[in-house]
N, C-alpha and C. Protein backbone atom coordinates (compact mmCIF):
# COMPACT_ATOMS: atom_id res chain seq x y z
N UNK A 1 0.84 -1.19 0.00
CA UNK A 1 0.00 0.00 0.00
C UNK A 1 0.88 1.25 0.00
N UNK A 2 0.72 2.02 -0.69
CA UNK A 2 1.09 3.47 -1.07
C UNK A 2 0.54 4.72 0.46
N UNK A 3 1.28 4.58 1.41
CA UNK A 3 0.77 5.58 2.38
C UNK A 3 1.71 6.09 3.05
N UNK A 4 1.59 7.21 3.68
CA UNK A 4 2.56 8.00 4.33
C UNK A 4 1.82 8.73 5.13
N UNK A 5 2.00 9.27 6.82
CA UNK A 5 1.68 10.15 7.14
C UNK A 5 2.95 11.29 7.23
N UNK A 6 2.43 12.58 7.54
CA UNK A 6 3.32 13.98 7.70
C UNK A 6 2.19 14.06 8.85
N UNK A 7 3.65 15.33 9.73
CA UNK A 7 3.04 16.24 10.62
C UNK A 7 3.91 17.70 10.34
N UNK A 8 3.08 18.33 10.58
CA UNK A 8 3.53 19.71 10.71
C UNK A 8 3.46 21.03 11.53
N UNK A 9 3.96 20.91 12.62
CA UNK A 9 4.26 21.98 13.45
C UNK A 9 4.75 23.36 13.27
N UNK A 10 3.79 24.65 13.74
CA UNK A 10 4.28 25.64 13.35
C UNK A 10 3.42 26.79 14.54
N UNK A 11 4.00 27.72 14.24
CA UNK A 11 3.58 28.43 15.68
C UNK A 11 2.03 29.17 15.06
N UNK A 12 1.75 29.18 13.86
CA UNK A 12 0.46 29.19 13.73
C UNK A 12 -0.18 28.23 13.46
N UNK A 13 0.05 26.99 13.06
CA UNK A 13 -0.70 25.17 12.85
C UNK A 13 -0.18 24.34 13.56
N UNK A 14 -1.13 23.07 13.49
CA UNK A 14 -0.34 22.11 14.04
C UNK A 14 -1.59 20.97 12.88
N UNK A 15 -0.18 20.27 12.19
CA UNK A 15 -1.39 19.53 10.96
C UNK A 15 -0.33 18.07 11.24
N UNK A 16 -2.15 17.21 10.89
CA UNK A 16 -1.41 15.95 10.59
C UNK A 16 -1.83 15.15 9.54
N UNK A 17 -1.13 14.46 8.70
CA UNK A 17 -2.06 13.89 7.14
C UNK A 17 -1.50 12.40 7.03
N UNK A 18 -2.54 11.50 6.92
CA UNK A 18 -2.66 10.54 6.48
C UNK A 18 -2.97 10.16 5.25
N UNK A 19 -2.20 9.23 4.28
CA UNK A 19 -3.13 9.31 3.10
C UNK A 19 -2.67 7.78 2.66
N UNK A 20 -3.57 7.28 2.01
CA UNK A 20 -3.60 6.26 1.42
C UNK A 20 -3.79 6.30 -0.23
N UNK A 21 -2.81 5.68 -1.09
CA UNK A 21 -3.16 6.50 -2.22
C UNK A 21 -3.80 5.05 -3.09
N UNK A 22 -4.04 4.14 -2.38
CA UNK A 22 -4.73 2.73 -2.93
C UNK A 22 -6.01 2.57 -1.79
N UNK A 23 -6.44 3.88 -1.86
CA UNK A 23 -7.59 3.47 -0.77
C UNK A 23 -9.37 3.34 -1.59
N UNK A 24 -9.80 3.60 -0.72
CA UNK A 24 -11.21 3.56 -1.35
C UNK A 24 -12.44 4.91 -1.22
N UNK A 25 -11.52 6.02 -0.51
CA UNK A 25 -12.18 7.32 -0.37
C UNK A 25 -12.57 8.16 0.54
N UNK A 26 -11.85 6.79 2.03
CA UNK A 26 -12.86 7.21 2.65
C UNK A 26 -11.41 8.36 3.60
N UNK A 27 -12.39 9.14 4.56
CA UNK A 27 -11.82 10.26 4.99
C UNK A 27 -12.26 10.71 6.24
N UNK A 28 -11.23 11.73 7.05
CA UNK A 28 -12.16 11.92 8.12
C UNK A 28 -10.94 12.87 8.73
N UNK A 29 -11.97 14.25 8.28
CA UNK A 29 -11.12 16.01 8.28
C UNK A 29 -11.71 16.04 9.29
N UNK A 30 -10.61 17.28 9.35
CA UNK A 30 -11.09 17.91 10.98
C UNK A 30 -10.43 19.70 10.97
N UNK A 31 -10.30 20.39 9.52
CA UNK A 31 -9.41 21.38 9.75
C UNK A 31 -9.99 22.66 10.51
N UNK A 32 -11.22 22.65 11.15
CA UNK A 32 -11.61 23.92 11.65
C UNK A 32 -12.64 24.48 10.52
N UNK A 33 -12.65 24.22 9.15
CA UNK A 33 -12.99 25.00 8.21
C UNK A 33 -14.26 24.41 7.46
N UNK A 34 -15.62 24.25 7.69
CA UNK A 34 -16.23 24.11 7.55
C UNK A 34 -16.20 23.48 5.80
N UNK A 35 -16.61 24.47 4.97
CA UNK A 35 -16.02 23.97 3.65
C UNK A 35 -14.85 23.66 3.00
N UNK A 36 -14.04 24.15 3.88
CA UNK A 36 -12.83 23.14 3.22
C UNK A 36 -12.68 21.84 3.62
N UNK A 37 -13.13 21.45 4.75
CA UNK A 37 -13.85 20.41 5.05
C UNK A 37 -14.21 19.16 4.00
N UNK A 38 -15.26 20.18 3.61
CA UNK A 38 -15.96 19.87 2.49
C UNK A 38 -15.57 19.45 0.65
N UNK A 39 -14.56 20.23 0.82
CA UNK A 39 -13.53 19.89 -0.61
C UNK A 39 -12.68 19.15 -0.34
N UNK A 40 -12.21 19.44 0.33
CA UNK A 40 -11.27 17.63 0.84
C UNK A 40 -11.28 16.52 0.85
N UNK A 41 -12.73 16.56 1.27
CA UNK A 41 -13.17 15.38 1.23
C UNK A 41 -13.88 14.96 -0.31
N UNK A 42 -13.79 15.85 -1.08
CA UNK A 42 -14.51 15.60 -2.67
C UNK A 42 -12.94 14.94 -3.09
N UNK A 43 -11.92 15.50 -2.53
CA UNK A 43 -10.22 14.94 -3.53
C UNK A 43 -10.60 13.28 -2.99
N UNK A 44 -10.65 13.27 -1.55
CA UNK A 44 -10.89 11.92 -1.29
C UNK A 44 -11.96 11.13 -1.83
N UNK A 45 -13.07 11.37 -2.07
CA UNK A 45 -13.98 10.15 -2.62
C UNK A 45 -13.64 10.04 -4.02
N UNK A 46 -13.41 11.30 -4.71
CA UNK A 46 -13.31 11.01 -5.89
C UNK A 46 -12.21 10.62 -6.84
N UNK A 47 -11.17 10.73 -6.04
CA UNK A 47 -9.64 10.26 -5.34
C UNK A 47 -9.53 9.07 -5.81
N UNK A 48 -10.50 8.15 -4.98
CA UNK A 48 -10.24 6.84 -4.13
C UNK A 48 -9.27 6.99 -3.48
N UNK A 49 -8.90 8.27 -2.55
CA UNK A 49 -7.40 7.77 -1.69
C UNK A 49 -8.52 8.19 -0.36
N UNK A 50 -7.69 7.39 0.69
CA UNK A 50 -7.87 7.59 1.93
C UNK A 50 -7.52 8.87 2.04
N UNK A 51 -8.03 9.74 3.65
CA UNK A 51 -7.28 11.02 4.10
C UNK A 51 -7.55 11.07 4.96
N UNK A 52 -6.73 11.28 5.90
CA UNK A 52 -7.32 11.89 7.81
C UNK A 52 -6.29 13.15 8.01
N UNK A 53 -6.96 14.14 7.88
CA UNK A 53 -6.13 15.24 8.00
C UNK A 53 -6.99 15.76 9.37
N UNK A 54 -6.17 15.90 10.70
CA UNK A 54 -6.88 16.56 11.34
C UNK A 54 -5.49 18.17 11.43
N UNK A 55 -6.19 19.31 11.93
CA UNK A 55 -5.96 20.68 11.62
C UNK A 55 -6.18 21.42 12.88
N UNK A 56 -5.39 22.32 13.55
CA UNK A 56 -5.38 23.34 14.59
C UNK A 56 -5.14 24.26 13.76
N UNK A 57 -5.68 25.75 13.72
CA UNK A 57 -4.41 26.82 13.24
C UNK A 57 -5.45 28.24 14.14
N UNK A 58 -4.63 29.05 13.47
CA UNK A 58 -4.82 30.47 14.05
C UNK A 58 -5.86 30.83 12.95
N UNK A 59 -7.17 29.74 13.71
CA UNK A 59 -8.12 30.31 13.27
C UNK A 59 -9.41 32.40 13.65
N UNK A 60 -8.65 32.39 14.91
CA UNK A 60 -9.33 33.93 15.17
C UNK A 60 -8.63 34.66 14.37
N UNK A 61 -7.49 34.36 13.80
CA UNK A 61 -6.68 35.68 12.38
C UNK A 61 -7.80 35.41 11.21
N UNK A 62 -7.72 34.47 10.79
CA UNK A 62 -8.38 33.19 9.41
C UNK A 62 -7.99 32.57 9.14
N UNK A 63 -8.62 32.06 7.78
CA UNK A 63 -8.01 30.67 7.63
C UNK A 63 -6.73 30.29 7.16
N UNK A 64 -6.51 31.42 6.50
CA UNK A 64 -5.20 31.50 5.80
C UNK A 64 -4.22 30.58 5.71
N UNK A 65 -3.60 30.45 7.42
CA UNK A 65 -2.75 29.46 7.44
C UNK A 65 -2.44 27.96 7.41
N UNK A 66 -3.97 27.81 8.20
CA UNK A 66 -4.73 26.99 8.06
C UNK A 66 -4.47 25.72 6.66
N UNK A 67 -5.86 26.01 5.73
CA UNK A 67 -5.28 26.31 4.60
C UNK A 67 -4.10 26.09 3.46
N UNK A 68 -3.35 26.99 3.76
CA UNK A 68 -2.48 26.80 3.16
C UNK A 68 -1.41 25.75 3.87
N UNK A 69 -1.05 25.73 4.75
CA UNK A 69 -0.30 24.70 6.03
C UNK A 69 -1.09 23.27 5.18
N UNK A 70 -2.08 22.66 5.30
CA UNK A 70 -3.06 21.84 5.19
C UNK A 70 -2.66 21.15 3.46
N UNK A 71 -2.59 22.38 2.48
CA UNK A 71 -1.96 22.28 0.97
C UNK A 71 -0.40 21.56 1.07
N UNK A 72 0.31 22.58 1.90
CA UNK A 72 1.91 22.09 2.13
C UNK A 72 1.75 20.48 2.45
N UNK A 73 1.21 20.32 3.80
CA UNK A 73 1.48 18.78 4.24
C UNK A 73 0.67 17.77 3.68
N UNK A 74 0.03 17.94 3.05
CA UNK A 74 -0.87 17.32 2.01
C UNK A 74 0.08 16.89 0.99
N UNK A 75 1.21 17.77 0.37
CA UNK A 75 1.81 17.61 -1.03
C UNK A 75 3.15 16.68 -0.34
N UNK A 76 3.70 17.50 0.52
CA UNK A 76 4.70 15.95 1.20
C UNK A 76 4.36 14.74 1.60
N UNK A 77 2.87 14.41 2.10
CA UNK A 77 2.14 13.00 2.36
C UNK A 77 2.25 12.79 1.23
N UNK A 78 2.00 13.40 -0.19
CA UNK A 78 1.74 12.73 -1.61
C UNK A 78 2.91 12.18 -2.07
N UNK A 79 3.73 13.27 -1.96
CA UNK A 79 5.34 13.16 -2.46
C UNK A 79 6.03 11.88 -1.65
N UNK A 80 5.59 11.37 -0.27
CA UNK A 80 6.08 10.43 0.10
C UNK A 80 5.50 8.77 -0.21
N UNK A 81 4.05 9.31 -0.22
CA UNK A 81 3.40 7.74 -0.73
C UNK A 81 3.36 7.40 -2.45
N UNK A 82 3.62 8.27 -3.02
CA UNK A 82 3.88 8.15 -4.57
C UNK A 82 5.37 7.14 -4.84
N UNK A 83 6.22 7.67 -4.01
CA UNK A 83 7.99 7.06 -3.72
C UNK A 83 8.53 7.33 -4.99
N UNK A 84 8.89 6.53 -5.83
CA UNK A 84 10.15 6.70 -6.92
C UNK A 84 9.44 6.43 -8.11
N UNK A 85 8.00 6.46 -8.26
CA UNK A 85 6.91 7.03 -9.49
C UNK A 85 7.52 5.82 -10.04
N UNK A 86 7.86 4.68 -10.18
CA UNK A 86 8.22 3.44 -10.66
C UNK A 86 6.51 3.10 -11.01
N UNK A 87 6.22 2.87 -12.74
CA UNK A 87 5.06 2.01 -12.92
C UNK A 87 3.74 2.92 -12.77
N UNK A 88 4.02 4.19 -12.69
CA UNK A 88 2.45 4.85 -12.04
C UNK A 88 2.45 5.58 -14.16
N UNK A 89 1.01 5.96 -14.49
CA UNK A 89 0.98 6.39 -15.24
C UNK A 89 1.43 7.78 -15.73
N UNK A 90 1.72 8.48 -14.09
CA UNK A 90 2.70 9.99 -14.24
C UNK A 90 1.48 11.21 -14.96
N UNK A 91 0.46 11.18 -15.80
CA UNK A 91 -0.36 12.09 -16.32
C UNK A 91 -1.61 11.50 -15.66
N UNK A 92 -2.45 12.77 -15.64
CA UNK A 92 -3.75 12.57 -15.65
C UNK A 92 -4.63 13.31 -15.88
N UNK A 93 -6.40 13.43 -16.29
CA UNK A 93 -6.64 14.37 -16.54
C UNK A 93 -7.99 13.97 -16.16
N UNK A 94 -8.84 15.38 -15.93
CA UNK A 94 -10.37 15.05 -16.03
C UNK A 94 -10.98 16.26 -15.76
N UNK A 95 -12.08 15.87 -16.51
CA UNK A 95 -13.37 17.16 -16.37
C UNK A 95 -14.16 17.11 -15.56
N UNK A 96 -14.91 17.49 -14.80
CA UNK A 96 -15.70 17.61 -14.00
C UNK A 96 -16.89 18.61 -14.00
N UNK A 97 -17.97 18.21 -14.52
CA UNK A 97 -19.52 19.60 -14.24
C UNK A 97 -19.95 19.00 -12.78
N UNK A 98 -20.44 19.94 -12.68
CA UNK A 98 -21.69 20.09 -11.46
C UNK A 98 -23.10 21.23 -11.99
N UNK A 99 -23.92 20.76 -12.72
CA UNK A 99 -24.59 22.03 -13.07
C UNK A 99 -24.23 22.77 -14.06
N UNK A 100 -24.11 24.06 -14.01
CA UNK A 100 -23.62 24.91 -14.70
C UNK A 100 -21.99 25.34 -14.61
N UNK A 101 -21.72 24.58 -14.47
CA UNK A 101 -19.92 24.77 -13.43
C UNK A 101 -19.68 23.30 -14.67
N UNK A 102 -17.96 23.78 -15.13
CA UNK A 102 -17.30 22.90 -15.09
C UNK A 102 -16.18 23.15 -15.15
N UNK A 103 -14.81 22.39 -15.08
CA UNK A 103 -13.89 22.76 -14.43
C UNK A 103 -13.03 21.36 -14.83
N UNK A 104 -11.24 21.74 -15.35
CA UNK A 104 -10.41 21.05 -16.32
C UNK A 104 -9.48 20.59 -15.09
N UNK A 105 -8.78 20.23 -14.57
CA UNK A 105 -7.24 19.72 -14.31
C UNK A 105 -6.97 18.78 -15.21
N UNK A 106 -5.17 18.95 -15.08
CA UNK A 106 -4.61 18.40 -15.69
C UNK A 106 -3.13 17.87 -14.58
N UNK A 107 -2.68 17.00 -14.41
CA UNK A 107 -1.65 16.63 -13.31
C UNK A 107 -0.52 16.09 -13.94
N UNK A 108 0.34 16.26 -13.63
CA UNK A 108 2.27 15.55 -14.45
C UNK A 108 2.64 15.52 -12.87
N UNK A 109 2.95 14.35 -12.90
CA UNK A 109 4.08 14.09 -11.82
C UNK A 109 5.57 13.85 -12.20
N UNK A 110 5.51 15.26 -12.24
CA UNK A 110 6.88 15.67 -13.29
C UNK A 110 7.98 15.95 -12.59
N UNK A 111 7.87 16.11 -10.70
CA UNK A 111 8.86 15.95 -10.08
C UNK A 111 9.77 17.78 -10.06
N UNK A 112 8.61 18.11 -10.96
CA UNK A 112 9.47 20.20 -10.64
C UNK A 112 7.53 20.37 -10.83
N UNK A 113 7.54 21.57 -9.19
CA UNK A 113 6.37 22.35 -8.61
C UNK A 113 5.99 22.94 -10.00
N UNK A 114 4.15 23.33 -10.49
CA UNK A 114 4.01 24.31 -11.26
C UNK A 114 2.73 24.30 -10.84
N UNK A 115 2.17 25.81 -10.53
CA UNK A 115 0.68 25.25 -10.72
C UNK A 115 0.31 26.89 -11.47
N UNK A 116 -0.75 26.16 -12.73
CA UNK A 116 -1.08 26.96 -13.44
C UNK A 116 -2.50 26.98 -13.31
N UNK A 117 -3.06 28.56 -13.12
CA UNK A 117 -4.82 28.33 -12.14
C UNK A 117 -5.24 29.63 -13.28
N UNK A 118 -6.36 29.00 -13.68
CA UNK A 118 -7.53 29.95 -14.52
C UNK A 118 -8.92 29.66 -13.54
N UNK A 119 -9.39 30.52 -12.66
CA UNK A 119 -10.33 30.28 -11.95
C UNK A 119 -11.05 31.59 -11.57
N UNK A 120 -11.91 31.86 -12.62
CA UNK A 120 -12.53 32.97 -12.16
C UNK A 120 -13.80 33.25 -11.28
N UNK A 121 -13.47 33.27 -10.52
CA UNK A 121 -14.39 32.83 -9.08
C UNK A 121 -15.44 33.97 -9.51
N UNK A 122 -16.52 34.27 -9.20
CA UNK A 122 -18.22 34.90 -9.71
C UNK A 122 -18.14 35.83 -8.23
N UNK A 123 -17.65 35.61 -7.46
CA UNK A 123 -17.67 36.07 -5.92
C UNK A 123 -16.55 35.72 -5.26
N UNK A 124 -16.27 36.52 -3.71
CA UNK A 124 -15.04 36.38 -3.39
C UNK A 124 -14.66 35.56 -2.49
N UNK A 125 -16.57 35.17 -1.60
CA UNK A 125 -16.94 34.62 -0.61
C UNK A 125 -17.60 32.91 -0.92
N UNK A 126 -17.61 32.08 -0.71
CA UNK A 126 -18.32 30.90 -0.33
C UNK A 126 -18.53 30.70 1.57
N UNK A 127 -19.81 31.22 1.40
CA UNK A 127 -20.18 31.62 3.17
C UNK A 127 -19.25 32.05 3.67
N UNK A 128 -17.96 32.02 4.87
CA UNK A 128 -17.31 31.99 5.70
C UNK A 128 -15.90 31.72 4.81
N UNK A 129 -15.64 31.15 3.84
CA UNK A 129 -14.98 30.88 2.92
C UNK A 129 -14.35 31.69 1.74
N UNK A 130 -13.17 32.42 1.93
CA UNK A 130 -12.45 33.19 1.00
C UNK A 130 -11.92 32.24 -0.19
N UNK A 131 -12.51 32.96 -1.63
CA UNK A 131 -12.48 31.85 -2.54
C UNK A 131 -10.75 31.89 -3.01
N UNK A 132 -10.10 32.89 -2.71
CA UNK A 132 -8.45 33.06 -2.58
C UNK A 132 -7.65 31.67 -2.06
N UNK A 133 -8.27 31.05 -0.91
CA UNK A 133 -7.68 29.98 -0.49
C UNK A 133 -7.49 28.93 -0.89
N UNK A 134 -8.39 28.82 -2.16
CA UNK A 134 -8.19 27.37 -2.70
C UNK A 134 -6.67 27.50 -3.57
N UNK A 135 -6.46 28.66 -4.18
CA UNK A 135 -5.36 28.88 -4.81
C UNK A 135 -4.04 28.47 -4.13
N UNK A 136 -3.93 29.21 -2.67
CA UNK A 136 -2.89 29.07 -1.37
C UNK A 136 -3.10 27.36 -1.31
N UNK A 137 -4.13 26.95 -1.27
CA UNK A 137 -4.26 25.38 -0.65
C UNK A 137 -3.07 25.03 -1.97
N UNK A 138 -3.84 24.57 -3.21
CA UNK A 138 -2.89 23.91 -4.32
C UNK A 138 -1.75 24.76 -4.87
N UNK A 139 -1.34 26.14 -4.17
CA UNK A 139 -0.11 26.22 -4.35
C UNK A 139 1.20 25.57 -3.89
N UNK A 140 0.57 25.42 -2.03
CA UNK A 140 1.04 24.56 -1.36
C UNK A 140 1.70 23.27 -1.70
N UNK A 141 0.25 23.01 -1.96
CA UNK A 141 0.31 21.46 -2.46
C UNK A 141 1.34 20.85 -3.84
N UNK A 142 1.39 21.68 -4.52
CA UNK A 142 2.13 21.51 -6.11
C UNK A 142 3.35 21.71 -5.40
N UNK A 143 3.75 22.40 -4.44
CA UNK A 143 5.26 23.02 -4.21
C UNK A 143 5.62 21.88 -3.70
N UNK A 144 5.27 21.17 -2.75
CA UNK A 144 5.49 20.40 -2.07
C UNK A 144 5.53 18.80 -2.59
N UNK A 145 4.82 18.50 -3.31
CA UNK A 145 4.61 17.51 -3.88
C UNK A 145 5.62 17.13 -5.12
N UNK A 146 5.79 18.84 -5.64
CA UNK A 146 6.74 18.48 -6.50
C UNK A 146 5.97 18.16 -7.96
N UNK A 147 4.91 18.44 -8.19
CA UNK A 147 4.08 17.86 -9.29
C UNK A 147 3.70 19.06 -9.79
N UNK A 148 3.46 18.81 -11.60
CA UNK A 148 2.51 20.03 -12.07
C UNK A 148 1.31 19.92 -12.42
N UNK A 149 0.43 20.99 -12.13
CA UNK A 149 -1.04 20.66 -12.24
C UNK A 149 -1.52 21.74 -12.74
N UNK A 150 -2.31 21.99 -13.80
CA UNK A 150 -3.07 23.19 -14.54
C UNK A 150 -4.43 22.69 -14.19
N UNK A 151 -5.36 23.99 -13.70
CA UNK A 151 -6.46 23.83 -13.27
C UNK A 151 -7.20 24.78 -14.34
N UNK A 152 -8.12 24.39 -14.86
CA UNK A 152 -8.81 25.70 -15.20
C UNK A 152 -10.10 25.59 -15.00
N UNK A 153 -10.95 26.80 -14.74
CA UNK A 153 -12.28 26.47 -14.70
C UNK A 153 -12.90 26.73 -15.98
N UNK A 154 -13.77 26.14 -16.59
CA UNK A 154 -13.81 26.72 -18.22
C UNK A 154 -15.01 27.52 -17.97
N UNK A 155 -15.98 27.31 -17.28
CA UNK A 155 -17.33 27.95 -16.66
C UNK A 155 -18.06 27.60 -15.83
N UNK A 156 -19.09 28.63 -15.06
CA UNK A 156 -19.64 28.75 -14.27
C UNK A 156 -19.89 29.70 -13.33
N UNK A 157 -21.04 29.79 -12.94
CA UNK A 157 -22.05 31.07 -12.57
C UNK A 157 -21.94 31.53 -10.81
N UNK A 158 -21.99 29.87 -10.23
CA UNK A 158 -22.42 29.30 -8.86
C UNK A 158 -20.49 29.28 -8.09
N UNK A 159 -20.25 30.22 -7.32
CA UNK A 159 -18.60 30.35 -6.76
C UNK A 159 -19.11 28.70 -6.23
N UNK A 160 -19.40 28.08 -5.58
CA UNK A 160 -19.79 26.72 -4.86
C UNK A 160 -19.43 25.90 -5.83
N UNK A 161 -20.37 25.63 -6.88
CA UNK A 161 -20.16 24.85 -8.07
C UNK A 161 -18.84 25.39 -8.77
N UNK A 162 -18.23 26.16 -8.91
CA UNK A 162 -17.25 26.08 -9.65
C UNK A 162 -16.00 25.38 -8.78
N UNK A 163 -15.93 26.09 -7.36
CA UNK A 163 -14.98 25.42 -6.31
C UNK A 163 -15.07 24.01 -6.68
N UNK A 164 -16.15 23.38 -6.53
CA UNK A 164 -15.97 21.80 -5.57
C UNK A 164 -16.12 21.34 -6.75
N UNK A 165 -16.06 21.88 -8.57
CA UNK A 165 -15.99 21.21 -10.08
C UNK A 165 -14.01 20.80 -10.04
N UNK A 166 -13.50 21.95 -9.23
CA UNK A 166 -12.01 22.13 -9.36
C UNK A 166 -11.43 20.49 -8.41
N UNK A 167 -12.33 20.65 -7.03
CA UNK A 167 -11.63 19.66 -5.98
C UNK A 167 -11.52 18.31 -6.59
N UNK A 168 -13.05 18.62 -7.48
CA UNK A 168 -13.53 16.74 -7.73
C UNK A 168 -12.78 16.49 -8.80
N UNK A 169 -12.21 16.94 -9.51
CA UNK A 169 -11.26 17.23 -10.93
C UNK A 169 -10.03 16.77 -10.67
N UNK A 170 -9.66 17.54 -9.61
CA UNK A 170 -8.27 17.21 -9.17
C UNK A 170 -8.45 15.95 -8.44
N UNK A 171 -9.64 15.41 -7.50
CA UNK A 171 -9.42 14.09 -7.41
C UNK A 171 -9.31 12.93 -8.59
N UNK A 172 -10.13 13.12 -9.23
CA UNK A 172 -9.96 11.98 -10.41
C UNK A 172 -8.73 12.49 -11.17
N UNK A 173 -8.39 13.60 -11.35
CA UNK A 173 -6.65 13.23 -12.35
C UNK A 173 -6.24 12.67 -11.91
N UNK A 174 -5.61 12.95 -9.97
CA UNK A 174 -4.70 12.30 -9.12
C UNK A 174 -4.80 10.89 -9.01
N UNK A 175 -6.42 10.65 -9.45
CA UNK A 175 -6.31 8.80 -9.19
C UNK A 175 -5.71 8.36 -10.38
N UNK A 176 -6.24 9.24 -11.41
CA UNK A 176 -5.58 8.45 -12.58
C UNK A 176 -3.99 8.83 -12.87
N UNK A 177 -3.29 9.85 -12.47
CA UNK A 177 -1.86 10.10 -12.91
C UNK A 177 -1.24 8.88 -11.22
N UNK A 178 -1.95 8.89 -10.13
CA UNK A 178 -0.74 8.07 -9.52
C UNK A 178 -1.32 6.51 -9.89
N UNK A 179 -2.38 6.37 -10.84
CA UNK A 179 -2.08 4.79 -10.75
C UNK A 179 -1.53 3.96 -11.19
N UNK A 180 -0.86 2.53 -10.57
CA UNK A 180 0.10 2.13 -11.39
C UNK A 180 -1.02 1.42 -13.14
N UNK A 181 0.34 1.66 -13.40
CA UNK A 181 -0.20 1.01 -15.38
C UNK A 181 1.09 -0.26 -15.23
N UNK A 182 -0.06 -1.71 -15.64
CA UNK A 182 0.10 -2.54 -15.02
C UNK A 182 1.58 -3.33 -16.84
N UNK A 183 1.47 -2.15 -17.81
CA UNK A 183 2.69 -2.15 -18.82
C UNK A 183 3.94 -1.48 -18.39
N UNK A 184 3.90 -0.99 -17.44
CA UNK A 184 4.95 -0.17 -17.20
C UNK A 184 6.05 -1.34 -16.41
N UNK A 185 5.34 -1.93 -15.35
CA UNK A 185 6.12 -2.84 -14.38
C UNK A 185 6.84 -1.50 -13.70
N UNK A 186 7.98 -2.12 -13.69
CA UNK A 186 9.05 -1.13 -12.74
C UNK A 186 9.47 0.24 -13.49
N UNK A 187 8.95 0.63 -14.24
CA UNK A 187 9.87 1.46 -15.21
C UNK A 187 9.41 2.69 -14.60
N UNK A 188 10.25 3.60 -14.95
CA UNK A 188 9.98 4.94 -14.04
C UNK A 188 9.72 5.75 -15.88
N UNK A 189 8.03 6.37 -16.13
CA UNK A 189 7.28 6.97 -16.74
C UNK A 189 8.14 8.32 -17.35
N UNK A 190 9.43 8.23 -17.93
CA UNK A 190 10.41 8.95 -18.29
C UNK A 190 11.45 8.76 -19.04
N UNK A 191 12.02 9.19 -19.86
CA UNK A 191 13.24 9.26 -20.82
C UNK A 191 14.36 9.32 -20.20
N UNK A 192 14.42 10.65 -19.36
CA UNK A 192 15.32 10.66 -18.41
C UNK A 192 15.88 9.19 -16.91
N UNK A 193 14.77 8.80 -17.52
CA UNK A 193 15.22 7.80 -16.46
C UNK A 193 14.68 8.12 -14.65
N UNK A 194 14.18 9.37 -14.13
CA UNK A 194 13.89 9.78 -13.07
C UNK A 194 13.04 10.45 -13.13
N UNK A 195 12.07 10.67 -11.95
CA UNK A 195 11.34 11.97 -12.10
C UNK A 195 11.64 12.64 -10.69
């Protein structure tokens, strides 16, 4: 099984991530953040990876750190249960609607950070929810992980529906770029020989 936990200590967080990247979806957040909560858990079902991220932060500032802390140790749990990308298909991609919302990723576990975001959020707010943070979350996350991922939203009206078109998107690339491809065997998904 493909799993790793991280912890991450910091004088504004204190995060811990579990992940299973041969799991079956299931999850169980705890970051303080009501809807992010809520998108997290869309990477996980639609994922198929396990996740137990539970989350402290300096929530009376916001979420900010939160958040973004949550993106960081998220992309080193990935970066550690992925290991030496031996046999995984390395790309992935998928669309995702909800409604009037739909929304592109694209994932390379290409082993150098990039994240390229077209997301024109309709509003700035999702309730309690600054729609800025999802950006901080998967900036995090790409840096850390080491992977590149282009997100775009192509449309949509509903800030809600366009958010959780992005989460569920990025779960199904991620299932499909880390799974192994059963032609590859041991071979590491590269010319270079590494990723």
């Amino acid at each position: 099984m493909r799993t790793a936990q991280v912890s991450r200590n910091t004088a504004e967080t204190q995060i811990t991530v579990s992940i299973n990247l041969d799991g079956t979806g299931i999850s169980k957040l705890s970051t303080g953040v009501g809807f992010f909560d809520h998108m997290l858990d869309q990477i996980a079902r639609h994922g198929l990876i396990d996740l137990d991220i539970q989350a402290k932060g300096d929530l009376h500032i916001d979420a900010h750190h939160t958040v973004e802390d949550v993106g960081i140790t998220l992309g080193q749990a990935l970066a550690r249960a992925i290991g030496d990308k031996k046999g995984i298909r390395r790309y992935g991609h998928a669309y995702v609607p909800l409604d009037e919302a739909l929304s592109r990723v694209v994932i390379d576990f290409s082993g150098r950070p990039g994240l390229i975001w077209h997301v024109p959020f309709t509003r700035a707010m999702i309730g309690e929810f600054d729609v800025d943070l999802a950006r901080e979350f998967f900036q995090g996350l790409v840096n850390h992980a080491a992977i590149t991922v282009h997100i775009d939203n192509l449309r949509g009206d509903n800030a809600h529906h366009q958010c959780e078109t992005v989460f569920k998107a990025f779960g199904r690339a991620l299932r499909a770029a880390a799974e192994r491809d059963p032609r590859m065997g041991e071979v590491i998904p590269s010319t270079k020989g590494s990723l």
